[in-house]
Protein backbone atom coordinates (compact mmCIF):
# COMPACT_ATOMS: atom_id res chain seq x y z
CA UNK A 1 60.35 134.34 88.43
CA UNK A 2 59.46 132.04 85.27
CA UNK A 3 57.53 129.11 87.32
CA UNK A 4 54.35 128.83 89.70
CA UNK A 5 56.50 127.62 92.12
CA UNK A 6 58.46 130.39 91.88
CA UNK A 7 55.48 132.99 92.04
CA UNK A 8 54.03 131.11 94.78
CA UNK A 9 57.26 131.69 96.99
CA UNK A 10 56.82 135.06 96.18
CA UNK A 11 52.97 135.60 96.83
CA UNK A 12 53.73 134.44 100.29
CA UNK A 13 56.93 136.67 100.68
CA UNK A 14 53.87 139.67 99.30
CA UNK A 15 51.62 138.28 101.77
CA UNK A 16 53.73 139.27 104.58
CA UNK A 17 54.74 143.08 103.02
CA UNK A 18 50.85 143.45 102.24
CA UNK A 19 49.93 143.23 106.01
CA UNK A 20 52.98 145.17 106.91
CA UNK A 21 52.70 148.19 104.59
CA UNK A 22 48.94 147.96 102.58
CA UNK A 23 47.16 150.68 104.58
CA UNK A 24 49.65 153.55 104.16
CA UNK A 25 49.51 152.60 100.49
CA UNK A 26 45.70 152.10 100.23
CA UNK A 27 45.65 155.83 102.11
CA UNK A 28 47.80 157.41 99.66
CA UNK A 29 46.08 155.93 96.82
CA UNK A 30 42.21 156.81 98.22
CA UNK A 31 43.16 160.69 98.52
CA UNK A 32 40.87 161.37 95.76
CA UNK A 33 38.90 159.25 93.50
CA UNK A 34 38.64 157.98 90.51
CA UNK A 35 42.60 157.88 90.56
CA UNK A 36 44.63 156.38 87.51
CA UNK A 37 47.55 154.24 89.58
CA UNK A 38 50.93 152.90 87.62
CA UNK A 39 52.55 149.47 89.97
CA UNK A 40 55.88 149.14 88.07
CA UNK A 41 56.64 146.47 88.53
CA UNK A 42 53.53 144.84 89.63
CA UNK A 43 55.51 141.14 90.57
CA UNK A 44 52.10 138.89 90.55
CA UNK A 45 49.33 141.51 91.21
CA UNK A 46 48.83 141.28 94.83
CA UNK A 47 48.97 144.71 95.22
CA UNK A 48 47.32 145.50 91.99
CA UNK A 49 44.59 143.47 93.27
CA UNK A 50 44.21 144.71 96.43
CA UNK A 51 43.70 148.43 95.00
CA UNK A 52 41.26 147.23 93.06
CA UNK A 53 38.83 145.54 95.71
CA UNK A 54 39.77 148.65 97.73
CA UNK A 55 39.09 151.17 95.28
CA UNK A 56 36.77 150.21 92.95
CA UNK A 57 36.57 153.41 91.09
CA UNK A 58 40.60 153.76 90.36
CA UNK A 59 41.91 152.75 87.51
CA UNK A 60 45.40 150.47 87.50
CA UNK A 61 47.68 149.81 84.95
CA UNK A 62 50.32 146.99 86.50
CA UNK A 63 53.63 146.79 84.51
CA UNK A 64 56.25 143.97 84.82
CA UNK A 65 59.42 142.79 82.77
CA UNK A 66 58.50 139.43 83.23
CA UNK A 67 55.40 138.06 80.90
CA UNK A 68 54.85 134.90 83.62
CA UNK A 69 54.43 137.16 86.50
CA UNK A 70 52.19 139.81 84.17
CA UNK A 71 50.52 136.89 83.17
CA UNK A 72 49.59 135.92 87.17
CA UNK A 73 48.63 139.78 87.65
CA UNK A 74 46.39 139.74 84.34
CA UNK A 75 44.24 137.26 85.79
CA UNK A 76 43.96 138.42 89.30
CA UNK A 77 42.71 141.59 87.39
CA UNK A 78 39.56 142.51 85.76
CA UNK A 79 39.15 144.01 82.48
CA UNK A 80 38.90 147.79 83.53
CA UNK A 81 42.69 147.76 84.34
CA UNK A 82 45.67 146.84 81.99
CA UNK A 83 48.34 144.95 82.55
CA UNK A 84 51.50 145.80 80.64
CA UNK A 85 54.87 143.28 79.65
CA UNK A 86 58.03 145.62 79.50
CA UNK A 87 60.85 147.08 81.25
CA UNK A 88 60.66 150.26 83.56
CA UNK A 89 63.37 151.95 81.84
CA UNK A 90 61.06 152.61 78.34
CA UNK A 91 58.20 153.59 80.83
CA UNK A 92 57.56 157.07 78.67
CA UNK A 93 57.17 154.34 75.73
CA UNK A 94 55.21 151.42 77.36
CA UNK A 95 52.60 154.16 79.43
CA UNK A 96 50.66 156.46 76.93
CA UNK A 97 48.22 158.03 79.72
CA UNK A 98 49.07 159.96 82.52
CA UNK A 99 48.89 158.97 86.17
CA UNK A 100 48.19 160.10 89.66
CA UNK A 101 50.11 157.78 91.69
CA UNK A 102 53.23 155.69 90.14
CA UNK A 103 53.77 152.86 92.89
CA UNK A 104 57.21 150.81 93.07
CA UNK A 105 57.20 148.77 96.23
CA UNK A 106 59.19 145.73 97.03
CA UNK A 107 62.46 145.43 95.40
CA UNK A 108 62.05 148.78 92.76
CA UNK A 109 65.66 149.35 93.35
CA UNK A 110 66.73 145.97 91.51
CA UNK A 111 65.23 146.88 88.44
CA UNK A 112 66.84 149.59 87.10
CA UNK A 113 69.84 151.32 86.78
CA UNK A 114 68.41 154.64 85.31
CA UNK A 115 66.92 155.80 87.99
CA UNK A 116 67.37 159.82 87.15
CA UNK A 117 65.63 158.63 83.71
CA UNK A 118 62.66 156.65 85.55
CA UNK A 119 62.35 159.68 87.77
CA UNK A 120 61.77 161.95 84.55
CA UNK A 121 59.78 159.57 82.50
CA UNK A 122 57.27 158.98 85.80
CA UNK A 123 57.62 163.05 86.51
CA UNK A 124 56.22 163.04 82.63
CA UNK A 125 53.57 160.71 83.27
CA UNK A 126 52.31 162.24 87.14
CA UNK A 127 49.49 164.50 86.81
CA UNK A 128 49.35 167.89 88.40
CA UNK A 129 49.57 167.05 92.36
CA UNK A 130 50.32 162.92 91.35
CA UNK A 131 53.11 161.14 93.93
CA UNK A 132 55.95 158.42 93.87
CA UNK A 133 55.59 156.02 96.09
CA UNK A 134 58.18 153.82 96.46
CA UNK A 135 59.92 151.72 99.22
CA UNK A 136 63.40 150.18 99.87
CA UNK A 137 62.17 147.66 102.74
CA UNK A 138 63.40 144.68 101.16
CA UNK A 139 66.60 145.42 101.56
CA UNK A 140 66.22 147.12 105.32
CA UNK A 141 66.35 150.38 106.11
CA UNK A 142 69.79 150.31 107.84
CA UNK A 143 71.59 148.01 104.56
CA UNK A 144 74.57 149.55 102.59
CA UNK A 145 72.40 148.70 99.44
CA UNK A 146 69.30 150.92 100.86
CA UNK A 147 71.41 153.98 102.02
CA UNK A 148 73.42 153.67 98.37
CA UNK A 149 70.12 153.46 96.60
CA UNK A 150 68.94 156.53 98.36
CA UNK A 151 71.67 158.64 98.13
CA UNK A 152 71.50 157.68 94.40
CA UNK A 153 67.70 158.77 94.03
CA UNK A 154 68.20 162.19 96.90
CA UNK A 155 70.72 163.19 93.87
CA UNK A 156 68.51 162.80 90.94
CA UNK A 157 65.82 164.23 92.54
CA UNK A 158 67.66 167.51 93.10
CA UNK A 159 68.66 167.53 89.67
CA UNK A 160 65.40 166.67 88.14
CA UNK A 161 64.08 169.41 90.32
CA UNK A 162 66.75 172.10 89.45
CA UNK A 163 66.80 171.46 85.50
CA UNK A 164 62.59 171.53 85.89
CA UNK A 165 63.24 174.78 87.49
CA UNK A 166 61.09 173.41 90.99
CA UNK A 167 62.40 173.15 94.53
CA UNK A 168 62.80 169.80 96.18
């Protein structure tokens, strides 16, 4: 996305998942305040934003590859939260605190190939008890693409899990 035209087909496109799918997120998110939340990618904010109004005491850093779209989430965004420009797959690099949620919602799957490396980078980051929360709805649930993409991450999990020594 590298117009407003362009965002603004995608805020409405947002508009739709946020209805759909913002209260199991804001319920996962509220478990316990004062909770330091990673969007990755963030797109333009919406649900950055919507954390925010929702829980005013969380902290939410909102990272995207493209620097129009971080640029629509920066200002929908007040100054308590960062907003970061960079790709996913240097997320140990770009993210220097840790984290108790690490959301990526809406299209996650397109963005990177690595996903055994995101999964350890974001395992890094979680703190003790933190979740991934992630979603392959764009694609539907019954797609080739969505049951390829989870069979991808199932496999990585299990190997994150057995060379951390933890059961999955």
């Amino acid at each position: 996305v590298a117009s407003e035209r362009e965002a603004r087909a995608v805020s409405r496109a947002r508009k739709e998942y946020m209805q759909r799918f913002f209260p199991f997120i804001e319920l996962q998110c509220a478990r316990k305040p004062n909770r330091v939340i990673l969007d990755a990618p963030s797109g333009n904010g919406d649900i950055a934003q919507a954390l925010s109004r929702s829980l005013p005491n969380s902290r939410i850093l909102a990272l995207d590859l493209n620097p129009y779209m971080a640029a629509v989430s920066r200002e929908k965004l007040d100054s308590r939260h960062t907003v970061l420009v960079g790709d996913i797959r240097n997320l140990a690099t770009l993210v220097r605190s840790n984290v108790d949620i690490i959301l990526c919602l809406n299209g996650f799957h397109q963005y990177t190939a690595d996903k055994e490396r995101f999964l350890a980078d974001g395992y890094g980051l979680l703190r003790v008890g933190g979740r991934f929360l992630f979603d392959v709805s764009a694609r539907g649930l019954f797609s080739k693409a969505t049951r390829d993409f989870m069979n991808t991450w199932e496999r990585a999990i299990h190997r994150l899990a057995r060379r951390r020594g933890t059961r999955y």
